[in-house]
C-alpha atoms as a PDB file:
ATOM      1  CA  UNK A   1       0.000   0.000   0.000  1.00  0.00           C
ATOM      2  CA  UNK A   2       1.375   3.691  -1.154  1.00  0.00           C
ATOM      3  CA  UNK A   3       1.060   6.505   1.017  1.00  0.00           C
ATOM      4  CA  UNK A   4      -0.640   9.957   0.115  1.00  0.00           C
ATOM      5  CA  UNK A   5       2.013  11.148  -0.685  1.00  0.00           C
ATOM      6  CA  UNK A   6       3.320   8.855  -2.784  1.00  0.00           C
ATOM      7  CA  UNK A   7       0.573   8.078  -4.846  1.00  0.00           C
ATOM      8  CA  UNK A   8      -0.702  11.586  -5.549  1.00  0.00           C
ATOM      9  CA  UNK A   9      -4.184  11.158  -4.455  1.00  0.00           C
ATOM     10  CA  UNK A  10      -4.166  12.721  -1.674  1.00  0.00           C
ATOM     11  CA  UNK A  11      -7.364  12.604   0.981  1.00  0.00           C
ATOM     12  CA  UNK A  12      -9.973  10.277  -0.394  1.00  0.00           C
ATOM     13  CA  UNK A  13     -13.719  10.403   0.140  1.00  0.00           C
ATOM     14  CA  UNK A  14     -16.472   7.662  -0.444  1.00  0.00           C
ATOM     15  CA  UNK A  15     -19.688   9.277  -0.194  1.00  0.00           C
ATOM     16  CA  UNK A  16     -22.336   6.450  -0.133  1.00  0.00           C
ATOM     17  CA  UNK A  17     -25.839   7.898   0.397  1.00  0.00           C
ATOM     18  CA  UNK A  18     -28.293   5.304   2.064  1.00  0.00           C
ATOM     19  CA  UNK A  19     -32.322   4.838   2.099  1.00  0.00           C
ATOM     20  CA  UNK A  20     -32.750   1.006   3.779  1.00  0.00           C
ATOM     21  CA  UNK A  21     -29.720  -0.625   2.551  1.00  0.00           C
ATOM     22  CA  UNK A  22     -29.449  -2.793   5.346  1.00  0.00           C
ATOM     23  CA  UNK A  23     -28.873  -5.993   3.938  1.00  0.00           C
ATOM     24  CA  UNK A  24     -26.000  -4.013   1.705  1.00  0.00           C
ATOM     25  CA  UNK A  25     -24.382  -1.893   4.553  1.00  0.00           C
ATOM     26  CA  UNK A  26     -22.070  -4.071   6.017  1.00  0.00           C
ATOM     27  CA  UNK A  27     -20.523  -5.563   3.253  1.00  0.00           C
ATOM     28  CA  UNK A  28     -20.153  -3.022   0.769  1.00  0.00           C
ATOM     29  CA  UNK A  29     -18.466  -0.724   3.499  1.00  0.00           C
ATOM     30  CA  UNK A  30     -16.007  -3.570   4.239  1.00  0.00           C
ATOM     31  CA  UNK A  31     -15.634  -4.466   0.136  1.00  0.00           C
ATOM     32  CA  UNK A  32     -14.827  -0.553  -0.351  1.00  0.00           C
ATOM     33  CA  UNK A  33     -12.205   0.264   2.555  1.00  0.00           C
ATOM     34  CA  UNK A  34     -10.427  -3.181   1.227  1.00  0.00           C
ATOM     35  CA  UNK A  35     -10.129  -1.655  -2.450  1.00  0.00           C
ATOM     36  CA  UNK A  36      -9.225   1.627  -1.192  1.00  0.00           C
ATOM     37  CA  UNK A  37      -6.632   0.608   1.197  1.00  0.00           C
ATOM     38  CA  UNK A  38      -5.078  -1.121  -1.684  1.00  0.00           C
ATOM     39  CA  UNK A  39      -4.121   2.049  -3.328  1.00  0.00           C
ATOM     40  CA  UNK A  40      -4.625   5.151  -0.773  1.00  0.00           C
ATOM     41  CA  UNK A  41      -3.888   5.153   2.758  1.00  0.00           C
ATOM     42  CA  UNK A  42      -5.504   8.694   3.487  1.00  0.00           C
ATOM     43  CA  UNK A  43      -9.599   7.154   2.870  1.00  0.00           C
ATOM     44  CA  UNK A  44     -12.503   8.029   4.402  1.00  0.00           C
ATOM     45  CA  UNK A  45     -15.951   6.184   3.619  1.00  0.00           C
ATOM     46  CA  UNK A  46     -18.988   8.010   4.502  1.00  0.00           C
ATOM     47  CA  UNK A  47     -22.480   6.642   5.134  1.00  0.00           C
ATOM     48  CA  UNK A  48     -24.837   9.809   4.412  1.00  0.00           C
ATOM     49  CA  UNK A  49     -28.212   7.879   6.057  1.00  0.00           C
ATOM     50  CA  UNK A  50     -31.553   9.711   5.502  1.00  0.00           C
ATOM     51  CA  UNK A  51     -33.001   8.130   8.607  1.00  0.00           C
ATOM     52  CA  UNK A  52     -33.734   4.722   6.976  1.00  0.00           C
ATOM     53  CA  UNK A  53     -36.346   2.774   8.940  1.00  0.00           C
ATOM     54  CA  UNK A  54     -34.781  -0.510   8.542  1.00  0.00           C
ATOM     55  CA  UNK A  55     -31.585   0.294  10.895  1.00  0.00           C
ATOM     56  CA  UNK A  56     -29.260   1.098   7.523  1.00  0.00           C
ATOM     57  CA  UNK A  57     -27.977   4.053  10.264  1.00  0.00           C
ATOM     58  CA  UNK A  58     -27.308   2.003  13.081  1.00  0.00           C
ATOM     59  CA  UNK A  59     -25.656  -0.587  11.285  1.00  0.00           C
ATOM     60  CA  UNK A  60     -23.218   2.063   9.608  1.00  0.00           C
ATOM     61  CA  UNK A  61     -22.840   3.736  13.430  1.00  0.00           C
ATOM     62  CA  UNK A  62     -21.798   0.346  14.693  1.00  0.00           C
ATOM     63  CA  UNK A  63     -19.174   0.077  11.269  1.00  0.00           C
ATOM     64  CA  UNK A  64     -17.668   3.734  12.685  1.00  0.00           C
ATOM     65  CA  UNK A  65     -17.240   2.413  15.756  1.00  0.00           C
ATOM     66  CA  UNK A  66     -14.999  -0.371  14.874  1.00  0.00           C
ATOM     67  CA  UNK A  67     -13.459   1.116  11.915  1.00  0.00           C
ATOM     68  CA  UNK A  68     -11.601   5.077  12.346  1.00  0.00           C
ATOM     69  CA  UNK A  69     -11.976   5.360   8.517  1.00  0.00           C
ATOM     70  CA  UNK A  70     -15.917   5.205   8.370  1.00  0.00           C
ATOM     71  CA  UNK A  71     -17.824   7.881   8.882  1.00  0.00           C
ATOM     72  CA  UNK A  72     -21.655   8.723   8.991  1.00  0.00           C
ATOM     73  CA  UNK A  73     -23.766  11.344   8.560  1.00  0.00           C
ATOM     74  CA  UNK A  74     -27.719  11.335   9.506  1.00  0.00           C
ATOM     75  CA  UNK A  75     -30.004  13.131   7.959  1.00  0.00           C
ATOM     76  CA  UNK A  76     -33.637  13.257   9.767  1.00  0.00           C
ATOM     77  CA  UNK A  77     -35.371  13.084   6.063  1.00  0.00           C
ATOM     78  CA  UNK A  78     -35.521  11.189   3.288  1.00  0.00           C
ATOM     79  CA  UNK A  79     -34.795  14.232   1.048  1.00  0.00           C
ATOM     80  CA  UNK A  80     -33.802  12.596  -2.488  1.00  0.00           C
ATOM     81  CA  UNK A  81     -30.589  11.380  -3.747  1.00  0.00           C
ATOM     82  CA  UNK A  82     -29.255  15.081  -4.210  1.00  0.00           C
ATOM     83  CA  UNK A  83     -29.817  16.730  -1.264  1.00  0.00           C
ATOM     84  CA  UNK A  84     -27.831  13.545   0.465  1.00  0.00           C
ATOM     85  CA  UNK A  85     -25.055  13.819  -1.915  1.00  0.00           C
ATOM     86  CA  UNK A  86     -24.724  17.863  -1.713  1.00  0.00           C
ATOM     87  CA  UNK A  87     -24.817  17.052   2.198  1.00  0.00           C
ATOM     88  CA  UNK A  88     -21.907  14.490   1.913  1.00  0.00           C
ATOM     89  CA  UNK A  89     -19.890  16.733  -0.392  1.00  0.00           C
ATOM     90  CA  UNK A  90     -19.802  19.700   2.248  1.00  0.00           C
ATOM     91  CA  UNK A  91     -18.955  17.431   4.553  1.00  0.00           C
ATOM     92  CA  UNK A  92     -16.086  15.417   3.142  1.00  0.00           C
ATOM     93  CA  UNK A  93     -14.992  19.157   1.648  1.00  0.00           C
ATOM     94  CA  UNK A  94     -14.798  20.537   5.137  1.00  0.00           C
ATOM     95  CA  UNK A  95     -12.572  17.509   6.307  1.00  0.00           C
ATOM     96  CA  UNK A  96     -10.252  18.533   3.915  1.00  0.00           C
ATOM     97  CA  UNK A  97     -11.093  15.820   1.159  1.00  0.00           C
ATOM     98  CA  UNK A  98      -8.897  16.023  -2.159  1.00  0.00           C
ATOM     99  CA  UNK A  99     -11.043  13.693  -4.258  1.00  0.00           C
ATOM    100  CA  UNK A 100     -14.565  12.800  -3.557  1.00  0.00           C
ATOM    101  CA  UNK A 101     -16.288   9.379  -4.940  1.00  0.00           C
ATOM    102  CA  UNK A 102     -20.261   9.159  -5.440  1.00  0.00           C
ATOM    103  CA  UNK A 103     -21.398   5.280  -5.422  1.00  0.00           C
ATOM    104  CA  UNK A 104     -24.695   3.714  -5.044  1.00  0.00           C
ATOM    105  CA  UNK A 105     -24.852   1.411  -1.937  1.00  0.00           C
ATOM    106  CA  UNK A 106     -26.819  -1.450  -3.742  1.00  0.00           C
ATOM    107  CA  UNK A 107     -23.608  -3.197  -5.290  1.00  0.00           C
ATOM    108  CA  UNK A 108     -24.253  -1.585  -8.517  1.00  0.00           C
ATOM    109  CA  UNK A 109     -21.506  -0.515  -8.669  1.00  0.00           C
ATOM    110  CA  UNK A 110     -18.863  -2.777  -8.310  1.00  0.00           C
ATOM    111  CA  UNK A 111     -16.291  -1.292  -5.563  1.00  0.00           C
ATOM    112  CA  UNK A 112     -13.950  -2.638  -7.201  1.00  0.00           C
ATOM    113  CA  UNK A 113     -13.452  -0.743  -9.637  1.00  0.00           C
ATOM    114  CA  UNK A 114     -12.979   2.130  -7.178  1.00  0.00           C
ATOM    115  CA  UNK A 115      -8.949   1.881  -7.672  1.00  0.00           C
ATOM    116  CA  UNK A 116      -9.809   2.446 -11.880  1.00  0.00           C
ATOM    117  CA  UNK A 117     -11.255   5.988 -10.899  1.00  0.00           C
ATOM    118  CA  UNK A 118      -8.821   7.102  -8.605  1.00  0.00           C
ATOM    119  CA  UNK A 119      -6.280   6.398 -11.286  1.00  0.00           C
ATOM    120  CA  UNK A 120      -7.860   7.558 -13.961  1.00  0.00           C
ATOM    121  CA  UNK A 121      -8.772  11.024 -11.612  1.00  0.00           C
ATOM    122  CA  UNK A 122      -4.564  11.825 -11.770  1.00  0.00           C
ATOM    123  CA  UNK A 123      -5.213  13.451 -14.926  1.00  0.00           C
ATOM    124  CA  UNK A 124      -8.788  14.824 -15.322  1.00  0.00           C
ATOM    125  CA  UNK A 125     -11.357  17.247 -12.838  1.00  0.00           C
ATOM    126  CA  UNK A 126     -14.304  14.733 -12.920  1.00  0.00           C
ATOM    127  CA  UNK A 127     -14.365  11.002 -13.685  1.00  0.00           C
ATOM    128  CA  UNK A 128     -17.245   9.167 -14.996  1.00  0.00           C
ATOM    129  CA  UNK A 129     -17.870   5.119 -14.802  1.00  0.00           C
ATOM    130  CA  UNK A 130     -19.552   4.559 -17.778  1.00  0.00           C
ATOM    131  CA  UNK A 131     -22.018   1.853 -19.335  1.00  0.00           C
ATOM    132  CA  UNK A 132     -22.079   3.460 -22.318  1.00  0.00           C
ATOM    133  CA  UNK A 133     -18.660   4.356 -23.193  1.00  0.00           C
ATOM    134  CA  UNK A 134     -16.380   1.323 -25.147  1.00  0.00           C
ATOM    135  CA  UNK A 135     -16.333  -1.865 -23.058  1.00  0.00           C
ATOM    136  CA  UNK A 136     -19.041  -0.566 -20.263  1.00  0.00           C
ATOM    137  CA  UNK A 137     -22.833  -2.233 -20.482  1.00  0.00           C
ATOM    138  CA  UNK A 138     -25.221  -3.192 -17.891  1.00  0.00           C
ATOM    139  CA  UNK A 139     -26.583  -6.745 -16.363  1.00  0.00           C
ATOM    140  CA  UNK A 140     -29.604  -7.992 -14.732  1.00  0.00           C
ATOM    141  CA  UNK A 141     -32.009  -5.515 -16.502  1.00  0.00           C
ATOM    142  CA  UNK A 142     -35.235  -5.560 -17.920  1.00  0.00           C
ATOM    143  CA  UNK A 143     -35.566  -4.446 -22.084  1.00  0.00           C
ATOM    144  CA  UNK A 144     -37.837  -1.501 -20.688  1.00  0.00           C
ATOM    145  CA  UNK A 145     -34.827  -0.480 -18.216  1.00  0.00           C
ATOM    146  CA  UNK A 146     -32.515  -0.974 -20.518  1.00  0.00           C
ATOM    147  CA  UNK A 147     -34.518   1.485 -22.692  1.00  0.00           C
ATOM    148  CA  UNK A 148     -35.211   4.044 -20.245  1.00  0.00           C
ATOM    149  CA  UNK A 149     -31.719   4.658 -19.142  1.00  0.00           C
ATOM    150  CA  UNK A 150     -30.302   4.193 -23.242  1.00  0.00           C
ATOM    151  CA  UNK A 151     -32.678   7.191 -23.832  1.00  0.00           C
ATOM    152  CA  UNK A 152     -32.311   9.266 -20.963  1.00  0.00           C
ATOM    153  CA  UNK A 153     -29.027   9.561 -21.890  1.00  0.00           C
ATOM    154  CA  UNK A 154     -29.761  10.162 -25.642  1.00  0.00           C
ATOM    155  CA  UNK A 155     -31.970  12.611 -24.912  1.00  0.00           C
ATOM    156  CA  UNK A 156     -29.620  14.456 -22.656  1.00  0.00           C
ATOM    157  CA  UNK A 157     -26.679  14.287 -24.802  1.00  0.00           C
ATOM    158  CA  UNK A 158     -28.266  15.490 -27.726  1.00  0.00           C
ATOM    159  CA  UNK A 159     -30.245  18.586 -26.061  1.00  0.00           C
ATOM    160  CA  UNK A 160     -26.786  19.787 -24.105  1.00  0.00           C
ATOM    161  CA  UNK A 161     -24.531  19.298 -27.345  1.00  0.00           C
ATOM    162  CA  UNK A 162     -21.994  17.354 -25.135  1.00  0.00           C
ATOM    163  CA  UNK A 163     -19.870  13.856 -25.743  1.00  0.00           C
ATOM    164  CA  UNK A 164     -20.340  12.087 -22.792  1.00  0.00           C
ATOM    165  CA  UNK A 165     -21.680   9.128 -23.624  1.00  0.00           C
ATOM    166  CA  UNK A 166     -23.361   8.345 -19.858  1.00  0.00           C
ATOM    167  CA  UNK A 167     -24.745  11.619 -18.059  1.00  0.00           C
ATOM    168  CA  UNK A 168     -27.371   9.823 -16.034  1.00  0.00           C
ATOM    169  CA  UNK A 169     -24.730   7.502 -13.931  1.00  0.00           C
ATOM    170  CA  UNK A 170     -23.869   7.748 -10.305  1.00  0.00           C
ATOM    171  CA  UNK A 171     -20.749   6.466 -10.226  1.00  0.00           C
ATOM    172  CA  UNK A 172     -18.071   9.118 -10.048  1.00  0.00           C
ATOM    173  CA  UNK A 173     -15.002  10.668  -8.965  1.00  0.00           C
ATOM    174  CA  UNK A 174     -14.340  14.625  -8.246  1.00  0.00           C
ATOM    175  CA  UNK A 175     -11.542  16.896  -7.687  1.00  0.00           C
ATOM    176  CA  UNK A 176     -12.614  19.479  -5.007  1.00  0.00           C
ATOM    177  CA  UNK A 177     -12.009  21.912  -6.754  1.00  0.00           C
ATOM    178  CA  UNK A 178     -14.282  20.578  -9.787  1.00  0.00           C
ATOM    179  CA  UNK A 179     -17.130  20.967  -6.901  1.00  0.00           C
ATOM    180  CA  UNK A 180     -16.052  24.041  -5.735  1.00  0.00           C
ATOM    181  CA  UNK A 181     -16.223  25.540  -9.266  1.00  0.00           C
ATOM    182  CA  UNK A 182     -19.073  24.696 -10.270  1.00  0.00           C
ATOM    183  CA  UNK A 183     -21.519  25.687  -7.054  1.00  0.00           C
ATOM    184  CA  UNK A 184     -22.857  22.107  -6.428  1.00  0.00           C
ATOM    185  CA  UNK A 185     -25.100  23.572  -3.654  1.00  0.00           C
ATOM    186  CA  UNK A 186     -26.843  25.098  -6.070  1.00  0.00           C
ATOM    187  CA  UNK A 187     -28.253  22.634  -7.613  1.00  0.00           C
ATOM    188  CA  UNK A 188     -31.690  21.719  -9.013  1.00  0.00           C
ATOM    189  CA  UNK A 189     -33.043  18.502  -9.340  1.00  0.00           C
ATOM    190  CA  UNK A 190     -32.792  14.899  -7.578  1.00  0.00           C
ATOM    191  CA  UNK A 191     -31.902  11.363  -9.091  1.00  0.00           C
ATOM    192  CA  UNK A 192     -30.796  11.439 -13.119  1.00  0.00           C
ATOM    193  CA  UNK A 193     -31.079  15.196 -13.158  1.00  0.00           C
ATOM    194  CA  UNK A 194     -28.702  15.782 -10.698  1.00  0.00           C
ATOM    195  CA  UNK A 195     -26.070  13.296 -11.826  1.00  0.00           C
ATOM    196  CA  UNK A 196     -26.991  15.440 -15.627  1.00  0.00           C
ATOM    197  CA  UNK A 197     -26.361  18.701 -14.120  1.00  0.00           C
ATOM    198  CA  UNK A 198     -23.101  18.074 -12.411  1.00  0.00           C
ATOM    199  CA  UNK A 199     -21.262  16.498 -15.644  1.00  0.00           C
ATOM    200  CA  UNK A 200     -22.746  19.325 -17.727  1.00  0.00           C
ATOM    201  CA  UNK A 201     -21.709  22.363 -15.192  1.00  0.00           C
ATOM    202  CA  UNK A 202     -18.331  20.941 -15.269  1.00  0.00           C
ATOM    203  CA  UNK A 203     -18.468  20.645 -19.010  1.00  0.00           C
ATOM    204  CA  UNK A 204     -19.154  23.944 -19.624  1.00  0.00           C
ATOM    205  CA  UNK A 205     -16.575  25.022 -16.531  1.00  0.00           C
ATOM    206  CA  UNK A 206     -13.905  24.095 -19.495  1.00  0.00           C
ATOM    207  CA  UNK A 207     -12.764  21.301 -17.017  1.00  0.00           C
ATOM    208  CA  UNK A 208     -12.038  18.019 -18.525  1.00  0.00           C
ATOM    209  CA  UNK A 209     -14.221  15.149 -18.232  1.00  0.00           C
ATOM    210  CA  UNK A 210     -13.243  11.192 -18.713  1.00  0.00           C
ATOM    211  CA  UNK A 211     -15.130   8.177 -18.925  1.00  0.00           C
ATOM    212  CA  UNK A 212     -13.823   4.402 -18.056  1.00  0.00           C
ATOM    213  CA  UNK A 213     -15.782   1.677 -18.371  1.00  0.00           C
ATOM    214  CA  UNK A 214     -18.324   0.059 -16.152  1.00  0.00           C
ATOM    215  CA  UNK A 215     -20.588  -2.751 -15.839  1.00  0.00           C
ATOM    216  CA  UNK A 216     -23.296  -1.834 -14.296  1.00  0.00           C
ATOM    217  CA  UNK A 217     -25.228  -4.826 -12.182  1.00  0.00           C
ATOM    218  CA  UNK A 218     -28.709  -5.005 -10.646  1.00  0.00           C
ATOM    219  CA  UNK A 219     -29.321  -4.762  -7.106  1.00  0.00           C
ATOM    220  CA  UNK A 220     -29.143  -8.127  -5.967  1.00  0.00           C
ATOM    221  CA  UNK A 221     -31.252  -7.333  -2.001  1.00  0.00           C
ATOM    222  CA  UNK A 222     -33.499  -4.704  -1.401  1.00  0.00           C
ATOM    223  CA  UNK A 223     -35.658  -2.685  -3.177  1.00  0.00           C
ATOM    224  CA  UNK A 224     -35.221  -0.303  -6.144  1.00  0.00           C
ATOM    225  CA  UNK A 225     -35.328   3.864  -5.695  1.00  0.00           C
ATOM    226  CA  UNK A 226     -36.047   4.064  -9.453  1.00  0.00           C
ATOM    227  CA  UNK A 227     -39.430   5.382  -9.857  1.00  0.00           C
ATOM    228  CA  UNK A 228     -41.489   7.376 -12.678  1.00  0.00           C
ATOM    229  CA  UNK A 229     -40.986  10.560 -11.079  1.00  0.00           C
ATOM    230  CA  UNK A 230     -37.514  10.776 -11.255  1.00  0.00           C
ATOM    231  CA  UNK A 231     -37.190  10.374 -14.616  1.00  0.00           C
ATOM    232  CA  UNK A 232     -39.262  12.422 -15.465  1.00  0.00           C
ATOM    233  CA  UNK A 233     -38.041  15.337 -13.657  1.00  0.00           C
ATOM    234  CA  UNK A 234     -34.542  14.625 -15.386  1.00  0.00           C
ATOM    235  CA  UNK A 235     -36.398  14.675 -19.102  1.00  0.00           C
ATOM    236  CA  UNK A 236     -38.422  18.122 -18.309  1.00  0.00           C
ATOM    237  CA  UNK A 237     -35.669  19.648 -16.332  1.00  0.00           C
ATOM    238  CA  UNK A 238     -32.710  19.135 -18.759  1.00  0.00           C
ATOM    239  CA  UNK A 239     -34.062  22.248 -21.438  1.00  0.00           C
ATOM    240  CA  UNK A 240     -33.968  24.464 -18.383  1.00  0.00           C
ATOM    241  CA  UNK A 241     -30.608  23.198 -17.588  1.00  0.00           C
ATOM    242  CA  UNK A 242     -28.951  24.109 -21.010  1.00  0.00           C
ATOM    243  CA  UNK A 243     -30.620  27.537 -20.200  1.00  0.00           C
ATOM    244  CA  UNK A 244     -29.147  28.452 -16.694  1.00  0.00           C
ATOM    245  CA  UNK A 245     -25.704  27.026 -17.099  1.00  0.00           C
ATOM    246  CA  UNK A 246     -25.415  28.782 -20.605  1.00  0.00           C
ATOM    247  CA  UNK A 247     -26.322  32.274 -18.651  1.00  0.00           C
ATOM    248  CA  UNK A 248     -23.990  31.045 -15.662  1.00  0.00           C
ATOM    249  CA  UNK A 249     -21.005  30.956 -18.132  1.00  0.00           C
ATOM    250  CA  UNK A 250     -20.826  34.712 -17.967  1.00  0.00           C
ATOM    251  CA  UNK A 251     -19.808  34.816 -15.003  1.00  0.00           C
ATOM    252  CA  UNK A 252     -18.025  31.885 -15.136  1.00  0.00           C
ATOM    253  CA  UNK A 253     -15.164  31.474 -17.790  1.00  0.00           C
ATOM    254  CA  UNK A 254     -13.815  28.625 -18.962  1.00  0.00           C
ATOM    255  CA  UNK A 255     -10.519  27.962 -17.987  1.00  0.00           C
ATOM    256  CA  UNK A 256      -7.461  29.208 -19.894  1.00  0.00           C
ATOM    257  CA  UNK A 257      -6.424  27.146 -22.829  1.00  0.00           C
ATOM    258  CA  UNK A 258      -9.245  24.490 -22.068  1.00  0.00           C
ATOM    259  CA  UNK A 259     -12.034  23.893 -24.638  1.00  0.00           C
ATOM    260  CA  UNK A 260     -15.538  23.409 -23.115  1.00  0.00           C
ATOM    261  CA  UNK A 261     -17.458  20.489 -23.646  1.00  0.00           C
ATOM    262  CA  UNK A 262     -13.984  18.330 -23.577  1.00  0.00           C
ATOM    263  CA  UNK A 263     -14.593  14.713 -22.612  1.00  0.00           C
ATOM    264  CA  UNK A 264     -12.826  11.591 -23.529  1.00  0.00           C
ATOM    265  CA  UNK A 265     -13.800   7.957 -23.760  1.00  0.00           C
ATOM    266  CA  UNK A 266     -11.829   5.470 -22.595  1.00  0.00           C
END
């Protein structure tokens, strides 16, 4: 295991935002700090609970007590999947995290390919894992799922003019200063949209962008936070998205000698 310092990666922050995950808790905590360990010793893994009724919080409280690198943070509300993460930022931000990591705490997201992000995050401001870039895909879903998340990020795409082949994922890596840039408090939508927004502010920041591959997996216990409403407030609030970040780039200029909308596949 590298230190740190030696491995440029500097402080190290696993934001996992939980709504009844109990039967996940436990082991994908333990699965993460193992992959993490293996290439930064300065990790942090924090459980952002919005008091789930199933225990998910205690369950995470008794992980911090055992473990100095897990952290949690309750919320008394079950606010939406943005609020949580925009909590969990501020507070890995204001314990001095370098690089910030957004996962789901089904196992959708395999943890480990946690050590694929960090790497790829020594050269670009926001890293994406992607199911739709070359070699990424998805398992364990219905034709109709498969459909709805193709499109989503179809539709997306093509009304914001950008590259990125998978703005609807939640599986990411930031730079602080990538959230600091772009004003992620000031956000303004939950679920898809707010995963949309992000990559597209720090698009059009001039900050550069990368997407590795990902499959993508099925929860295997629990039950789904998917619903009709939240993709549909990511279809009807992307047009208003293009709009405020376009008038936000006034203010806002890219950064010198960086092209906007840069992304690469990988």
């Amino acid at each position: 295991m590298h230190s740190s310092e030696t491995n440029g990666h500097g402080s190290v922050w696993l934001v996992l935002p939980t709504y009844n995950e109990a039967e996940n808790i436990e082991s994908l905590v333990s699965t993460a700090r193992r992959e993490l360990a293996r290439v930064v010793e300065d990790h942090h893994v924090l459980v952002v609970d919005d008091g789930s009724p199933d225990g998910t919080g205690q369950i995470a409280d008794a992980l911090a007590a055992e473990d100095d690198h897990v952290e949690v943070l309750h919320r008394t509300q079950k606010e939406g999947l943005g609020r949580a993460y925009i909590a969990g930022f501020e507070y890995a931000l204001r314990a001095g995290a370098d690089l910030i990591i957004e996962m789901d705490a089904d196992y959708s997201h395999d943890p480990r390919d946690l050590p694929r992000l960090l790497a790829a995050a020594q050269t670009a401001d926001l890293v994406l894992g992607s199911r739709y870039t070359r070699g990424g895909g998805v398992s364990d879903w219905s034709l109709v799922r498969r459909l709805i998340s193709r499109g989503g990020s179809w539709y997306a795409r093509r009304l914001l003019g950008v590259g990125v082949r998978d703005l609807t994922g939640g599986f990411k890596c930031f730079r602080r200063e990538t959230l600091n840039r772009i004003d992620y408090r000031d956000t303004h939508a939950n679920g898809y949209g707010f995963q949309i927004e992000l990559t597209y502010r720090t698009i059009q920041a001039g900050m550069r962008v990368v997407e590795i591959p990902i499959v993508f997996r099925d929860r295997q216990a629990g039950k789904s936070k998917m619903s009709t409403k939240i993709v549909i407030e990511a279809m009807w609030k992307v047009p208003a998205l293009r709009l405020r970040v376009r008038r936000r780039q006034l203010a806002m200029p890219p950064l010198a000698g960086v092209s906007p909308q840069h992304s690469d596949a990988r």
